[in-house]
Protein backbone atom coordinates (compact mmCIF):
# COMPACT_ATOMS: atom_id res chain seq x y z
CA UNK A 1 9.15 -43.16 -26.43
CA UNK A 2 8.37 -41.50 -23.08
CA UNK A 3 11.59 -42.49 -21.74
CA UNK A 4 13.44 -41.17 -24.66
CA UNK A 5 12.05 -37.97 -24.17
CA UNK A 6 12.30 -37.75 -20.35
CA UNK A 7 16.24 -38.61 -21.08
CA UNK A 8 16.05 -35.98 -23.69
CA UNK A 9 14.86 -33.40 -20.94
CA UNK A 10 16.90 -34.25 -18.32
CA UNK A 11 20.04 -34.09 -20.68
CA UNK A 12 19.05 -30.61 -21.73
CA UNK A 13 18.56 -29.58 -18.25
CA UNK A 14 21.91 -30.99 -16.91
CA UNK A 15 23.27 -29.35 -19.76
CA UNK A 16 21.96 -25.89 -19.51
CA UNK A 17 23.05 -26.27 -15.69
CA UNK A 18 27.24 -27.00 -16.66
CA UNK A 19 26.86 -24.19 -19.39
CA UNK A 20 25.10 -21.90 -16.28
CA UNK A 21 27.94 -22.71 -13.71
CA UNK A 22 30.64 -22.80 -16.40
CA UNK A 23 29.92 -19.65 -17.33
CA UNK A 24 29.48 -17.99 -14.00
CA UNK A 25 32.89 -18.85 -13.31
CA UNK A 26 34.66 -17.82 -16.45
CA UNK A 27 35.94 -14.48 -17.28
CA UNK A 28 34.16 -14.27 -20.31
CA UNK A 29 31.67 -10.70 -19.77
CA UNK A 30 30.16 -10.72 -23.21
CA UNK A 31 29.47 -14.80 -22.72
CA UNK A 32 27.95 -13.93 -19.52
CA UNK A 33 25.66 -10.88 -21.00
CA UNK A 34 24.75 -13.00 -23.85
CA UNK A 35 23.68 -15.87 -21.69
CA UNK A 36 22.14 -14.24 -19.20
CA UNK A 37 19.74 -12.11 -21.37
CA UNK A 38 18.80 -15.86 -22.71
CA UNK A 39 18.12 -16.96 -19.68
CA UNK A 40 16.31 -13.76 -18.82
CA UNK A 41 14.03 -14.16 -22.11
CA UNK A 42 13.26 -17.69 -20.85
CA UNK A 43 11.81 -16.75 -17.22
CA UNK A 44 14.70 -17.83 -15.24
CA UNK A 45 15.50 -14.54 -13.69
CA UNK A 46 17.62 -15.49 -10.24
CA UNK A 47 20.03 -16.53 -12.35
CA UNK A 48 20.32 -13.83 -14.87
CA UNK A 49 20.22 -11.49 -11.97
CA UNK A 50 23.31 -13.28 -10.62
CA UNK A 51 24.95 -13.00 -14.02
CA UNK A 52 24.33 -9.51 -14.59
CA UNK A 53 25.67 -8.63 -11.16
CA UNK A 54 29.04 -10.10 -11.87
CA UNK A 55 29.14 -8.25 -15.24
CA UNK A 56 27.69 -4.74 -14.66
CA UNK A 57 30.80 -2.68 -13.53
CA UNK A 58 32.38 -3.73 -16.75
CA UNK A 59 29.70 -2.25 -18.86
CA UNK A 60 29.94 1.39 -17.37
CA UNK A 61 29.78 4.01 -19.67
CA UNK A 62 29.61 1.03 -23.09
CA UNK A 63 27.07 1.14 -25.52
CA UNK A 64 25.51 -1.72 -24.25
CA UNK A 65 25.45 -0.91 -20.85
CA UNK A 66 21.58 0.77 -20.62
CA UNK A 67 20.13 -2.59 -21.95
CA UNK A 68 22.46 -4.09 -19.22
CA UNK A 69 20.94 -2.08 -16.56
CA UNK A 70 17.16 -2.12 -17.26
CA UNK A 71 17.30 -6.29 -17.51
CA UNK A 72 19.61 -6.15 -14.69
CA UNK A 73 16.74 -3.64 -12.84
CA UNK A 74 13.87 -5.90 -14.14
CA UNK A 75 15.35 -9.13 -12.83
CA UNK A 76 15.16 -7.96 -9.18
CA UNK A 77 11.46 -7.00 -10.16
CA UNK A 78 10.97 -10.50 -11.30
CA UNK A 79 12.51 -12.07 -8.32
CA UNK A 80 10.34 -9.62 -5.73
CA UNK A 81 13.32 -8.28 -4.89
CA UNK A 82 11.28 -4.70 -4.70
CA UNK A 83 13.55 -2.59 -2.29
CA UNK A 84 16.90 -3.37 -5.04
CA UNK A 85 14.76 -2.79 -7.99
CA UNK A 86 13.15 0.30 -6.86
CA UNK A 87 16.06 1.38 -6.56
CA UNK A 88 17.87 0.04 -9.87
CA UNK A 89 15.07 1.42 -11.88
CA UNK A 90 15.41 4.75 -10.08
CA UNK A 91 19.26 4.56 -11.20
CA UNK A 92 18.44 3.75 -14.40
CA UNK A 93 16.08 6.92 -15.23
CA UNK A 94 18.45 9.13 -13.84
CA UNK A 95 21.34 7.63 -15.89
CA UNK A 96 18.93 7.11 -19.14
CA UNK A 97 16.83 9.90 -18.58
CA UNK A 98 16.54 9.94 -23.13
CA UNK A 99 16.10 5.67 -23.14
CA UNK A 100 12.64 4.48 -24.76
CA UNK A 101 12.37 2.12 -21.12
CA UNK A 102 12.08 5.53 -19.15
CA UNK A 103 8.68 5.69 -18.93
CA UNK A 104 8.72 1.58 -17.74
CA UNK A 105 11.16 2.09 -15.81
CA UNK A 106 9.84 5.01 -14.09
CA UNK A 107 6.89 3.20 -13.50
CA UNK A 108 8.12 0.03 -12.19
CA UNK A 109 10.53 1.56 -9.44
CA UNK A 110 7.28 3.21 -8.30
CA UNK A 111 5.48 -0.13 -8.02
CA UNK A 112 8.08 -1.67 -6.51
CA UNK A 113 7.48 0.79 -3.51
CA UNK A 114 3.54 -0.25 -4.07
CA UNK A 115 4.47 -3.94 -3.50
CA UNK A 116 6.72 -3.29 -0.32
CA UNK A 117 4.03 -1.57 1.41
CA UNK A 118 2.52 -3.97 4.70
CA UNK A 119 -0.25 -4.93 5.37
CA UNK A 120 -2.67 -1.78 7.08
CA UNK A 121 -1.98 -2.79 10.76
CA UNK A 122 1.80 -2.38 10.39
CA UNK A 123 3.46 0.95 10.12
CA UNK A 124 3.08 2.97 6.95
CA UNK A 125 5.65 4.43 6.59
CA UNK A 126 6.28 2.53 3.10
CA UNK A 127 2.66 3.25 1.73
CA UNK A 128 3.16 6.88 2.42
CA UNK A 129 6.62 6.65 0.28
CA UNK A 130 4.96 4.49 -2.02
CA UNK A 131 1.99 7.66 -2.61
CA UNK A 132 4.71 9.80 -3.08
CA UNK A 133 7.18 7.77 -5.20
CA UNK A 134 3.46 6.94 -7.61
CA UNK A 135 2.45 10.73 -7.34
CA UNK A 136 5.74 11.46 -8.67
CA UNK A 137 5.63 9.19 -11.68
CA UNK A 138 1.50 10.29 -13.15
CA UNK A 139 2.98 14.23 -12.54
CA UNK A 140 6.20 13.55 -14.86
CA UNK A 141 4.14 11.08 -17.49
CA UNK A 142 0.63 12.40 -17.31
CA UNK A 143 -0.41 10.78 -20.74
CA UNK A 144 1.41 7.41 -20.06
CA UNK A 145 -0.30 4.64 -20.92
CA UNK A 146 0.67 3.18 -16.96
CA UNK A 147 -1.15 6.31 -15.28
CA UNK A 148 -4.26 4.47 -14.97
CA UNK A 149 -3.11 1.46 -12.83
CA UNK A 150 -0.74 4.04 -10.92
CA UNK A 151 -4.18 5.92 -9.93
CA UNK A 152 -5.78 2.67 -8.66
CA UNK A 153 -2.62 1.64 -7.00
CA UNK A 154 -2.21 4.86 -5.30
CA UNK A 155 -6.27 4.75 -4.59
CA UNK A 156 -5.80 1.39 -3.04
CA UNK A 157 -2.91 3.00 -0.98
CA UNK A 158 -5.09 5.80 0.24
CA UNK A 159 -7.64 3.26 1.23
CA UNK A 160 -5.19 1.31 3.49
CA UNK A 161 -3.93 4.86 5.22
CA UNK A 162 -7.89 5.12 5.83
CA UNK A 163 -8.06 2.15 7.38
CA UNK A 164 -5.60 2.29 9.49
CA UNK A 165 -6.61 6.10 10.92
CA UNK A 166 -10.15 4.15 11.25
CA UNK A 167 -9.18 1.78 13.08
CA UNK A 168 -6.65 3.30 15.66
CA UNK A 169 -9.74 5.85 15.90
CA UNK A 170 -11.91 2.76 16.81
CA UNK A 171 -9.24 0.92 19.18
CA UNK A 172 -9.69 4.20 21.61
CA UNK A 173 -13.70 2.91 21.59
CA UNK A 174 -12.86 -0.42 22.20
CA UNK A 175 -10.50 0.31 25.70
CA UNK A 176 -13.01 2.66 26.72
CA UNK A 177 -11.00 5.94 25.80
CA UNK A 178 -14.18 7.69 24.83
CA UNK A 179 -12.66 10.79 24.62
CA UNK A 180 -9.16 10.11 22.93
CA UNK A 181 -11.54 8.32 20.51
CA UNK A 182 -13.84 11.59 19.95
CA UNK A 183 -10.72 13.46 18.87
CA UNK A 184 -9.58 10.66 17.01
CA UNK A 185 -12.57 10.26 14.55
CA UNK A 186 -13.25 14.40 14.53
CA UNK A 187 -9.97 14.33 13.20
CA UNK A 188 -10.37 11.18 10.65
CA UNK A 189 -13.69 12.57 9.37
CA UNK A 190 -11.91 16.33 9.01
CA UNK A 191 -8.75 14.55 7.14
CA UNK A 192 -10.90 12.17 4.76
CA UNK A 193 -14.39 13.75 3.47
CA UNK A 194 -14.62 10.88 1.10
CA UNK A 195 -13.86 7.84 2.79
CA UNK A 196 -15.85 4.86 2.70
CA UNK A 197 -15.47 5.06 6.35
CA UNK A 198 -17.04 7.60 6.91
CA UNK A 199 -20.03 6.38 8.16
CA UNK A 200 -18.82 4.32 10.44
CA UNK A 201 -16.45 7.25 11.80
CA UNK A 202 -19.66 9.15 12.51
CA UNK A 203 -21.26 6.01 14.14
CA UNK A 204 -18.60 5.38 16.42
CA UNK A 205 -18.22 8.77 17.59
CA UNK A 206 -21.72 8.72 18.44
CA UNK A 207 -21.10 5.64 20.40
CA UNK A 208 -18.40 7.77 22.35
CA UNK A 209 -19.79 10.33 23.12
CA UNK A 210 -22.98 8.26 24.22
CA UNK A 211 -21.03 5.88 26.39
CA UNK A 212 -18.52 8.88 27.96
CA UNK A 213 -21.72 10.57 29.09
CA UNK A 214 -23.71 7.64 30.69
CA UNK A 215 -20.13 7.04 32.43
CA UNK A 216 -19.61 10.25 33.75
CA UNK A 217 -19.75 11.83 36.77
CA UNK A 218 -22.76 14.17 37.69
CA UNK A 219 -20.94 17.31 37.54
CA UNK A 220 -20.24 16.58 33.66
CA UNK A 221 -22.70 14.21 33.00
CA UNK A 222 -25.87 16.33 31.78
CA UNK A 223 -23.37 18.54 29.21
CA UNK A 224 -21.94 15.03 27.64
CA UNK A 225 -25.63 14.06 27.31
CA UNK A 226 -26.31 16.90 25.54
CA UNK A 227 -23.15 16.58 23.35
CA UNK A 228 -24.25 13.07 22.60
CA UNK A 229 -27.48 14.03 21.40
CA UNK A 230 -26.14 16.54 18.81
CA UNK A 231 -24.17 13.98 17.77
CA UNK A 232 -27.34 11.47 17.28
CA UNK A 233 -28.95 14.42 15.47
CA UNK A 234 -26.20 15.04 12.88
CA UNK A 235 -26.23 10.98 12.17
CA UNK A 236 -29.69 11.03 11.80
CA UNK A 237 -29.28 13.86 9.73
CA UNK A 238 -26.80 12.37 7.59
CA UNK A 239 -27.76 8.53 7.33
CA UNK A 240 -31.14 8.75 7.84
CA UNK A 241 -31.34 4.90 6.81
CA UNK A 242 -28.11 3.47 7.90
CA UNK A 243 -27.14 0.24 8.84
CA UNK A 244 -26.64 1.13 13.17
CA UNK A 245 -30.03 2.88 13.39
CA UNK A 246 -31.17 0.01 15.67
CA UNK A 247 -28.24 1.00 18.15
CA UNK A 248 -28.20 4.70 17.21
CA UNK A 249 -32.10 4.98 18.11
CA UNK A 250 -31.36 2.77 21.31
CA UNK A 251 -28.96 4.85 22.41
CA UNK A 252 -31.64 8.02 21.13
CA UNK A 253 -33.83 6.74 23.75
CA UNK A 254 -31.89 6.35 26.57
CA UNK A 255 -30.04 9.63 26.14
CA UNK A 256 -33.72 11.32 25.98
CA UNK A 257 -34.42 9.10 29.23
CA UNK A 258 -31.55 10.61 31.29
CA UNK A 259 -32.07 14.44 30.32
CA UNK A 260 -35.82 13.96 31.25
CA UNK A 261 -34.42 13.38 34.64
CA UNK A 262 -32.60 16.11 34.70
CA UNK A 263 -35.78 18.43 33.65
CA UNK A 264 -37.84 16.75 36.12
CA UNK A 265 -34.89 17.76 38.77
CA UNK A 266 -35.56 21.28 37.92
């Protein structure tokens, strides 16, 4: 019995494979549509998408050619082909801008720019477009039933932009750049009042500033001190039980230690 059925299955696949290649080769459009919105409906998008590509510029300006285009959009979605179907999708609203699969599609060429974004150490560029391109979409459909998950995608998006300003900010700290790293995290704590870095922003310009002034030469030494120490009073200020005060009160102490030498001087 299990052999009859495993015959059964592979004689139903080799068969759905001649019909595939037998009909990607005909001239046959409409046998070509109809098959590949079956294969579509069945999950096996590559080759619907290669179907529908042979077939579209006969279906230009037909009846039949906006349900042509949004499968033909949504198979390079299904394949993670996100740069073609952002693009498709974009196409299609502009050339259905009345269809029922606007709002989808609208949507969905706006994800795909979510999905091509990189990872946060790469360059942006893509998650800034990708903000923009999702912006875009929950202005034009504000009660659409997809605004919610374009928020958190453009939330997450926000977040990675955060984290990459936070950590270029924090790369200056590492090589010793205290002051290029001063600048870097005045500027990421002016630009993002609300991140969940901001902590850590404050911390590490503390740790600057602190550092830059035990380094420093005499002439500038006492006036980086005293920088640093308005610094530790604002994060003390601010996160009065954070999760550095062990190193932020260390480096309290010493600062303290080096302007009392500077009081006994006088």
């Amino acid at each position: 019995m299990n052999k009859l059925l495993y015959l059964l299955v592979v004689f139903t696949v080799l068969t759905s494979c001649s019909e595939y290649h037998k009909t990607l080769k005909a001239e046959d459009v409409s046998a070509k549509f109809k098959l590949g919105e079956s294969l579509y409906n069945e999950g096996e998008f590559t080759k619907a998408n290669a179907l529908f590509a042979q077939i579209v510029p006969n279906y230009r300006g037909k009846p039949q050619a906006e349900k042509l285009m949004y499968l033909y959009s949504k198979s390079f979605y299904e394949i993670k082909d996100y740069y073609v179907a952002g693009y498709q999708f974009e196409r299609f609203a502009s050339s259905y801008p009345k269809s029922e699969k606007l709002e989808e599609a609208s949507f969905l060429a706006a994800k795909s720019y979510y999905m091509l974004s990189p990872v946060y150490s790469k360059d942006q560029t893509e998650t800034k477009n990708a903000i923009e391109k999702l912006q875009d979409f929950i202005n034009a459909f504000r009660e659409s039933k997809y605004v919610p998950e374009a928020n958190a995608l453009t939330k997450e998006l926000s977040d990675k932009l955060e984290k990459k300003a936070f950590e270029i900010a924090k790369q200056y700290n590492t090589i010793s750049d205290f002051e290029a790293a001063i600048k870097s995290f005045d500027n990421f704590i002016f630009e993002n009042p609300g991140s969940s870095y901001l902590e850590d922003a404050y911390f590490y310009k503390l740790d600057s500033a602190f550092k830059l002034a035990v380094n420093s030469i005499e002439s500038k030494k006492k006036g980086r001190l005293e920088a640093a120490k308005e610094y530790y009073l604002d994060f003390k200020n601010d996160y009065a039980d954070s999760k550095y005060q062990e190193d932020v009160e260390e480096m309290a102490v010493e600062i303290e230690e080096e302007l009392q030498n500077y009081s006994s001087q006088s």
